[in-house]
Protein backbone atom coordinates (compact mmCIF):
# COMPACT_ATOMS: atom_id res chain seq x y z
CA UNK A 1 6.37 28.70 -8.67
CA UNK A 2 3.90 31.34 -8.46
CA UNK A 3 4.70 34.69 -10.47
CA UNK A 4 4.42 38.02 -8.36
CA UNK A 5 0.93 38.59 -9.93
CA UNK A 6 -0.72 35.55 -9.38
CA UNK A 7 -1.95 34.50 -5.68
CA UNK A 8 -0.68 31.41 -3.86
CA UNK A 9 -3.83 28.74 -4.32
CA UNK A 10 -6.01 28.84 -0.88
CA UNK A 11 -5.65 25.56 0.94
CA UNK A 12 -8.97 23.86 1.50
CA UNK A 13 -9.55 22.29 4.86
CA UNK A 14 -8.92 18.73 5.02
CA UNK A 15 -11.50 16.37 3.43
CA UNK A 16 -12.06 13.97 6.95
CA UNK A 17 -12.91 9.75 6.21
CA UNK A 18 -16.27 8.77 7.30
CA UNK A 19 -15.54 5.27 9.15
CA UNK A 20 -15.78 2.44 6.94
CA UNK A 21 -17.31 -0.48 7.35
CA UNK A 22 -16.49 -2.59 4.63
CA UNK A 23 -14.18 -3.40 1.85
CA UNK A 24 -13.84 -0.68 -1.00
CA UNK A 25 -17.14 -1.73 -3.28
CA UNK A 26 -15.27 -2.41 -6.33
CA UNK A 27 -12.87 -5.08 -3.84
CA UNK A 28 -13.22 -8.26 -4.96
CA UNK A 29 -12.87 -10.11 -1.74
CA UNK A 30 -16.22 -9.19 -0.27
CA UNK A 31 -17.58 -11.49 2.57
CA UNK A 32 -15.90 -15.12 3.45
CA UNK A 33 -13.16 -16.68 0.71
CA UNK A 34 -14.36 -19.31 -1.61
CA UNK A 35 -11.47 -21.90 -0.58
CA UNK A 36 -12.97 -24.20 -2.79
CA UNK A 37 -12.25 -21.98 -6.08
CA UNK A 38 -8.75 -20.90 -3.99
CA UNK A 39 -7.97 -24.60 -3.88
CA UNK A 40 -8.64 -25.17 -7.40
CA UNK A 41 -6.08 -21.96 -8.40
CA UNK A 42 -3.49 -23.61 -6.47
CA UNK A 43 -3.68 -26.79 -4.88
CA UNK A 44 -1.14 -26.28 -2.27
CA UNK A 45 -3.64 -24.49 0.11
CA UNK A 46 -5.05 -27.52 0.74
CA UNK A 47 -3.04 -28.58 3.59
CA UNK A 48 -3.45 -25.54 4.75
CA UNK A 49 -7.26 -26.01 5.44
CA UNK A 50 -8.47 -26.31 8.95
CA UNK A 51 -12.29 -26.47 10.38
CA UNK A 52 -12.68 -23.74 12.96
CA UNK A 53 -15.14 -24.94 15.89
CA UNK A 54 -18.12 -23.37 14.32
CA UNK A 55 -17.78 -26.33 11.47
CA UNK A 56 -17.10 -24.00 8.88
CA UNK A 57 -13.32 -24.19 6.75
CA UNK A 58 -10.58 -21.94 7.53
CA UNK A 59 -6.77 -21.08 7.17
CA UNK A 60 -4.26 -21.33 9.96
CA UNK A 61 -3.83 -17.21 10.07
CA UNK A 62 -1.06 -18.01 12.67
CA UNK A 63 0.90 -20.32 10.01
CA UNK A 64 3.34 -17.96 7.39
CA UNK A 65 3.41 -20.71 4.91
CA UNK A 66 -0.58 -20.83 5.14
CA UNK A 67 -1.03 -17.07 4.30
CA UNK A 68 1.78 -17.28 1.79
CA UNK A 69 -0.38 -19.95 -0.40
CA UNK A 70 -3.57 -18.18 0.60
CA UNK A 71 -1.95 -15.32 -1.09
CA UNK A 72 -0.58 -16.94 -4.48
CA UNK A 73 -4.52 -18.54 -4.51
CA UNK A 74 -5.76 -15.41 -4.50
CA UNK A 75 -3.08 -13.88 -7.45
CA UNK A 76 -3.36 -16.03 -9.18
CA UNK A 77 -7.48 -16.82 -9.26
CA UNK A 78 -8.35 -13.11 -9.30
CA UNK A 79 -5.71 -10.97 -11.00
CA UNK A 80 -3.87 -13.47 -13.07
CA UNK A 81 -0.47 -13.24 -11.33
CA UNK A 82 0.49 -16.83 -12.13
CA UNK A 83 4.07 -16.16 -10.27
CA UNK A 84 4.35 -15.13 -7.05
CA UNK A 85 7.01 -15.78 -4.11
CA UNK A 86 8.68 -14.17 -1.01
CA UNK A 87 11.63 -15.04 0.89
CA UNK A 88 11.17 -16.31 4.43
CA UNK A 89 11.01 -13.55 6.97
CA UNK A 90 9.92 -10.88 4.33
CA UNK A 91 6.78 -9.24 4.88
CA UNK A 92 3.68 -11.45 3.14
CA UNK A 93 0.85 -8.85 2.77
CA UNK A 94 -2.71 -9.21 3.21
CA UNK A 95 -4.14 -9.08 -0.49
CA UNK A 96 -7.53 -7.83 0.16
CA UNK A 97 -6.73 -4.68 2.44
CA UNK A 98 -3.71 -3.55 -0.02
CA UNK A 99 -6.43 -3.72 -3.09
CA UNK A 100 -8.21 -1.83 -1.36
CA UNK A 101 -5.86 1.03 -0.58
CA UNK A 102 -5.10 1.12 -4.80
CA UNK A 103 -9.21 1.47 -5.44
CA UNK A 104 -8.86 4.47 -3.06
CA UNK A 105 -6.02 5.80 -5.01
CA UNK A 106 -8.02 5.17 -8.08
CA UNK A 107 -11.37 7.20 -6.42
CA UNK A 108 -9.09 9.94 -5.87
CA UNK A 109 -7.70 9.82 -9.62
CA UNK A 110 -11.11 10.14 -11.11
CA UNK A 111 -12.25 12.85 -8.64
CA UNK A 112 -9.64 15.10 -11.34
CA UNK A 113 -11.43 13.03 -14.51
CA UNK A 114 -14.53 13.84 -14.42
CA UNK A 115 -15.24 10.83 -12.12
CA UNK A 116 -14.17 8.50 -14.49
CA UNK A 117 -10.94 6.60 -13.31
CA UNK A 118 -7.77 6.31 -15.58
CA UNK A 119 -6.10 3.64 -16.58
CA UNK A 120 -3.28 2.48 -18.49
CA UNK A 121 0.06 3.59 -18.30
CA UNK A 122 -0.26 6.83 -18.89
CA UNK A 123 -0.48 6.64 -15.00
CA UNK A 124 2.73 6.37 -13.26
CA UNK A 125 2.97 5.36 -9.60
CA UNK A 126 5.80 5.27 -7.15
CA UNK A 127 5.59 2.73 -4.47
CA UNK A 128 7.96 3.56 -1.40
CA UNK A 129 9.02 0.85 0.18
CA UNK A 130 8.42 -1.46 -2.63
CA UNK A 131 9.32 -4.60 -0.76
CA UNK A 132 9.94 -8.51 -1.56
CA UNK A 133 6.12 -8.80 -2.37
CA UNK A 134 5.95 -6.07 -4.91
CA UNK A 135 2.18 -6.37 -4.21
CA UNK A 136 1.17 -3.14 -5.06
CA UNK A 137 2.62 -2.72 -8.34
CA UNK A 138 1.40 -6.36 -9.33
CA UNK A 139 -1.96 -5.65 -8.12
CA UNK A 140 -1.82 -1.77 -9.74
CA UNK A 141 -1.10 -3.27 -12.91
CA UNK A 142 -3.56 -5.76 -12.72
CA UNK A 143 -6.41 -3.62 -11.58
CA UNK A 144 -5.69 -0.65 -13.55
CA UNK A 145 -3.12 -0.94 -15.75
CA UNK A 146 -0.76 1.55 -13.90
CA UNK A 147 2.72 1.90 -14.52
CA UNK A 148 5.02 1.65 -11.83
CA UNK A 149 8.35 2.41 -9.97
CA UNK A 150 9.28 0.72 -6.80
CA UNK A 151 11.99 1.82 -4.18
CA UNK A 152 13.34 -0.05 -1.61
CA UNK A 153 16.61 0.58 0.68
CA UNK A 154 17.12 -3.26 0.73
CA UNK A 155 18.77 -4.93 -2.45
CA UNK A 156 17.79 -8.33 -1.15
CA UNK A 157 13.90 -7.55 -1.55
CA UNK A 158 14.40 -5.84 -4.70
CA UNK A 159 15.67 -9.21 -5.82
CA UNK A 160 13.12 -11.12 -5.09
CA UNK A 161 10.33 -8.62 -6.36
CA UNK A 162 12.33 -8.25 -9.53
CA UNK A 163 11.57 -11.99 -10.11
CA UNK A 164 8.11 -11.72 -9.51
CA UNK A 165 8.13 -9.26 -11.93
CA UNK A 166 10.02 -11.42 -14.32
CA UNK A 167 8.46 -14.40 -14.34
CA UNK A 168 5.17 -12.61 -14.89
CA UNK A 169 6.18 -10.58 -18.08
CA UNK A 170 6.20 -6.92 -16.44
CA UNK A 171 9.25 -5.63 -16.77
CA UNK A 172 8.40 -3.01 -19.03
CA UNK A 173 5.85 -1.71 -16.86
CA UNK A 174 7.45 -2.21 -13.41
CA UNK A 175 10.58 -0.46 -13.05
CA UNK A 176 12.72 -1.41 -9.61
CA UNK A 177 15.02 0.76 -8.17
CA UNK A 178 17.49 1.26 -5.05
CA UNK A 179 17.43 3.96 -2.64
CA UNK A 180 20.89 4.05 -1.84
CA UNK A 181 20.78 7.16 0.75
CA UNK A 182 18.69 5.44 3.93
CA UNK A 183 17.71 8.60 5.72
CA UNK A 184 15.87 9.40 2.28
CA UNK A 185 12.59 8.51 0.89
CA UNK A 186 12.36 10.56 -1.98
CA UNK A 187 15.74 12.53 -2.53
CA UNK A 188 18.33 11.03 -4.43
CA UNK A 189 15.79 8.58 -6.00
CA UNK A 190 14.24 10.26 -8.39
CA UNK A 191 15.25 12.17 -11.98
CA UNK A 192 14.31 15.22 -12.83
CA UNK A 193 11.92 14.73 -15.24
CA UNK A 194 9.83 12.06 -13.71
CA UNK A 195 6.27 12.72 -12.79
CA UNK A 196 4.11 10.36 -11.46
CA UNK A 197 -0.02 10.87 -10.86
CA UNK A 198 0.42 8.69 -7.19
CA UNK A 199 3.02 8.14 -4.40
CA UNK A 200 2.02 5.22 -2.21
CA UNK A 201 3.45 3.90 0.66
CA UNK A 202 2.82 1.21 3.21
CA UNK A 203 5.22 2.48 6.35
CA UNK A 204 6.69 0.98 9.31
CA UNK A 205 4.62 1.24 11.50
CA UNK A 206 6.21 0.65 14.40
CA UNK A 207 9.17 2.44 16.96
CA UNK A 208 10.77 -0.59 18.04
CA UNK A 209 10.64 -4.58 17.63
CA UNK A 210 8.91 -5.13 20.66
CA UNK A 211 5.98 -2.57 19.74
CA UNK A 212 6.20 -4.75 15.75
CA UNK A 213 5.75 -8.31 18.07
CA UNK A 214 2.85 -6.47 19.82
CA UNK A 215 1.23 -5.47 16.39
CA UNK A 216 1.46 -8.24 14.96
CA UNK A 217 -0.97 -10.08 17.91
CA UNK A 218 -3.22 -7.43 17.08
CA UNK A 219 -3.32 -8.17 13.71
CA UNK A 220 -3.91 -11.88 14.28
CA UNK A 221 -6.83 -11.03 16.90
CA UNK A 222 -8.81 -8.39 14.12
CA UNK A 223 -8.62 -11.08 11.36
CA UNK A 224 -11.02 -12.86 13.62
CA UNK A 225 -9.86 -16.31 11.97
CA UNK A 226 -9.15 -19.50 13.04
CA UNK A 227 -5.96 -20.13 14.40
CA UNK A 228 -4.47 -23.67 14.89
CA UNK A 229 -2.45 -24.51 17.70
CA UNK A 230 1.06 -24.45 15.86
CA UNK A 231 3.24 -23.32 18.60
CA UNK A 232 4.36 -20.39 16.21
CA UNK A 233 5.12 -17.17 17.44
CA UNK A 234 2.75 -14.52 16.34
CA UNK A 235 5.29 -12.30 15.35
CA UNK A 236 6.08 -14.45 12.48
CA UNK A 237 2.10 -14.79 10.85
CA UNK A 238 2.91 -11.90 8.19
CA UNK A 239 6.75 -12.02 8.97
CA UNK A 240 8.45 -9.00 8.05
CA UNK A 241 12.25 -7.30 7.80
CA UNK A 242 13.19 -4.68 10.37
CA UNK A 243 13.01 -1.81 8.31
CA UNK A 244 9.16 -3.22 6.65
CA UNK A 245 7.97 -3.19 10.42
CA UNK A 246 9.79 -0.22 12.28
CA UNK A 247 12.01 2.40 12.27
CA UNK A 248 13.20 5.11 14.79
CA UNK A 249 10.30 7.16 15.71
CA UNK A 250 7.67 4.97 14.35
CA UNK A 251 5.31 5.71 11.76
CA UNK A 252 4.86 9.33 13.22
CA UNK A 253 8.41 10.63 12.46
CA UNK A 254 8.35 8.29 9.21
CA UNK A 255 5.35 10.57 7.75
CA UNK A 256 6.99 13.94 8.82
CA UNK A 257 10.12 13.12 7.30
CA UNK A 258 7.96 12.35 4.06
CA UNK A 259 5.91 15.21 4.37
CA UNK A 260 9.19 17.40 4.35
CA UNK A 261 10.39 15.50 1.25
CA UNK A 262 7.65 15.56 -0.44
CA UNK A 263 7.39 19.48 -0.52
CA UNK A 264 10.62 19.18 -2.79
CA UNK A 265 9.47 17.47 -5.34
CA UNK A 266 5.69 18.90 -5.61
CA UNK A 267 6.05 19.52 -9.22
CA UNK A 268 6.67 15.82 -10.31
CA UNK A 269 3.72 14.32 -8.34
CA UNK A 270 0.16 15.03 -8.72
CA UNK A 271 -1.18 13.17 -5.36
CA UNK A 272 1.44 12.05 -2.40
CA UNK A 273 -0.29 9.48 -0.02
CA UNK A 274 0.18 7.03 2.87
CA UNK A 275 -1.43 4.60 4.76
CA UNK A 276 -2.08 5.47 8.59
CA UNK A 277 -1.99 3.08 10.97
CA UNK A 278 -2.73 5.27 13.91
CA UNK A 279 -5.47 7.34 14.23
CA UNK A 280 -3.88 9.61 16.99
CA UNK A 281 -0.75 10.80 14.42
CA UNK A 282 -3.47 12.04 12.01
CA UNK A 283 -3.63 15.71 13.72
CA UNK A 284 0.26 15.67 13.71
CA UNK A 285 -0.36 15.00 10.22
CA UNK A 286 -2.71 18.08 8.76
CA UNK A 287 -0.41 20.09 10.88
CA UNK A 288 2.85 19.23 9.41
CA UNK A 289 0.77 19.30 5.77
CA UNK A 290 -0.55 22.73 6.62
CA UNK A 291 3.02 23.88 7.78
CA UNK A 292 4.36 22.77 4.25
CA UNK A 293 1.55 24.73 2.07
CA UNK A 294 -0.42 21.49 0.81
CA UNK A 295 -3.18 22.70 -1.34
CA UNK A 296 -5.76 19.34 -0.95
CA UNK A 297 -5.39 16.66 1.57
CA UNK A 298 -7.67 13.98 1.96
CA UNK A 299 -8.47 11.39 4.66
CA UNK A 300 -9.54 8.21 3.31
CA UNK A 301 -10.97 5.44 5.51
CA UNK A 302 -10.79 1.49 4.96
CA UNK A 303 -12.01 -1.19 7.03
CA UNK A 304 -11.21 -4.94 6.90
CA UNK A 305 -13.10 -7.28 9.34
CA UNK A 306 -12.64 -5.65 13.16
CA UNK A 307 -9.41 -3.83 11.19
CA UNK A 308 -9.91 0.49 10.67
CA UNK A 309 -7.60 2.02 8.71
CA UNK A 310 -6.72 4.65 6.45
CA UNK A 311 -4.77 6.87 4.11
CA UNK A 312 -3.75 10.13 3.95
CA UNK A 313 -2.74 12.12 0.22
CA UNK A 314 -1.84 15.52 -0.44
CA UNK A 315 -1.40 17.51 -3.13
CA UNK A 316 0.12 20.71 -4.15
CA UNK A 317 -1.91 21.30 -7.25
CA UNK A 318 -5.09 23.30 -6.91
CA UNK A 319 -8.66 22.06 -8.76
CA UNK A 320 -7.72 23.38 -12.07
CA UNK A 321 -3.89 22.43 -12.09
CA UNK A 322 -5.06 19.19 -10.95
CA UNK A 323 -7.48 18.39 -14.02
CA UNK A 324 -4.93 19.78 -16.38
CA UNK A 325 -2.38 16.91 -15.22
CA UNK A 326 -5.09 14.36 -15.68
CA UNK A 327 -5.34 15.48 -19.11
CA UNK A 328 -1.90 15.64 -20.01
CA UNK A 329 -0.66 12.47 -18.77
């Protein structure tokens, strides 16, 4: 808190994303995949492998089992994650657009470093919404060599992520851990002495199941890939539990109900952020940060094929507050 003498720091207008057109520069999944070198990390893509009519070699997009191996290929060939599994119906991610939110994070980290990112442990992130695929964790630890938390409301997917974990020797830098109170994101989760540099957080995006079944066409339509006539639904290409795909409200009430939380615990995190999926919720957004006395927010745009995205952090440190964390950590 602020002593009687001192001044409240000013809030600086928002820092808006210029569009992006491209993967984050330091992503390595620029351009088309090399199934070749995929294949050779692990063989079971191969029957995944389909010729799209333009000759060239593809992946059935439409197929869960095909992204699954397309994703273990891409672990394991690129960020040594030799282990890596889901459940069936659990939310598979797409590796090269969740990378790319973490080099974002990163960007933002050396903005208070004197542009030079930090890495190690000494960073702590908390992942909301951990899930089965623990992706950003594995991929944060791979990348940087962050230390994590993960939270999830659902003990099944903390299962399975804690065996990912496991069998890839990170259990002493990626901690798991329940949020037992399910109107809650933050409260109740965390101890009192934590502090973490980064919050992440991929949300539901969606209000209902329907609106998740019409996303998910969407999705398949801005990959822009091949899709083989499998008969599958296109709901089920990424799959996904109820509460990884919507909640009530949608991912508008989702990121109020954050922003309020995250007001509460402004001393224990350096940088809150979360991915966007709407562009129409962002004014909502600044608003509700505004309302809540955010010092810094930032806007940070990411584009994957046809896909625009991006994510949204906040802070309640000022400049100088901000560089002293770095330097502490």
């Amino acid at each position: 808190m602020n002593s009687p003498h001192q001044r409240p720091p000013q809030r600086r207008p928002a820092a808006k994303a210029t569009p992006a057109t491209a993967l984050h520069p330091r992503n390595r999944h620029q351009g088309r995949y090399d199934l070749p070198r995929l294949v050779a990390a692990n063989p079971a893509l191969r029957r995944h492998l389909i010729h799209t009519p333009a000759g060239t070699q593809s992946i059935d997009f439409s197929d869960p089992a095909a992204v699954r191996e397309l994703n273990r290929a891409l672990l394991a060939s690129d960020y040594g994650i030799q282990h890596w599994d889901i459940p069936d119906g659990y939310l598979c991610p797409p590796v090269p657009g969740r990378v790319d939110y973490l080099h974002g994070l990163a960007d933002l980290l050396a903005a208070d470093h004197d542009g030079v990112i930090p890495r190690g442990p000494g960073v702590r992130a908390l992942d909301i919404g951990v899930g089965a695929n623990c992706i950003y964790p594995l991929l944060g630890q791979a990348e940087y060599g962050w230390r994590f938390l993960g939270s999830d409301i659902d003990a099944g997917a903390l299962q399975s992520a804690a065996a990912n974990v496991q069998a890839n020797g990170l259990q002493s830098l990626i901690e798991l851990r329940q949020q037992h109170a399910r109107g809650n994101l933050f409260a109740g989760l965390l101890q009192a002495d934590e502090r973490f540099a980064l919050t992440l957080c991929n949300p539901p995006f969606h209000a209902s199941a329907k609106e998740a079944a019409q996303g998910s066409q969407r999705k398949l339509r801005n990959l822009g890939g091949a899709v083989a006539p499998t008969g599958k639904g296109p709901a089920l290409n990424f799959g996904g539990q109820a509460n990884e795909l919507w909640c009530t409200g949608g991912e508008a009430s989702f990121l109020r109900r954050m922003i309020r939380e995250s007001a509460d615990i402004q001393r224990q995190v350096l940088w809150f952020s979360s991915l966007v999926a709407k562009s129409e919720h962002l004014a909502d957004i600044h608003k509700q940060l505004a309302k809540i006395g955010a010092v810094e927010v930032r806007e940070v745009a990411m584009a994957q094929g046809n896909k625009q995205s991006r994510f949204v952090a906040w802070s309640f440190h000022a400049e100088a507050a901000r560089k002293a964390w770095m330097q502490d950590r």
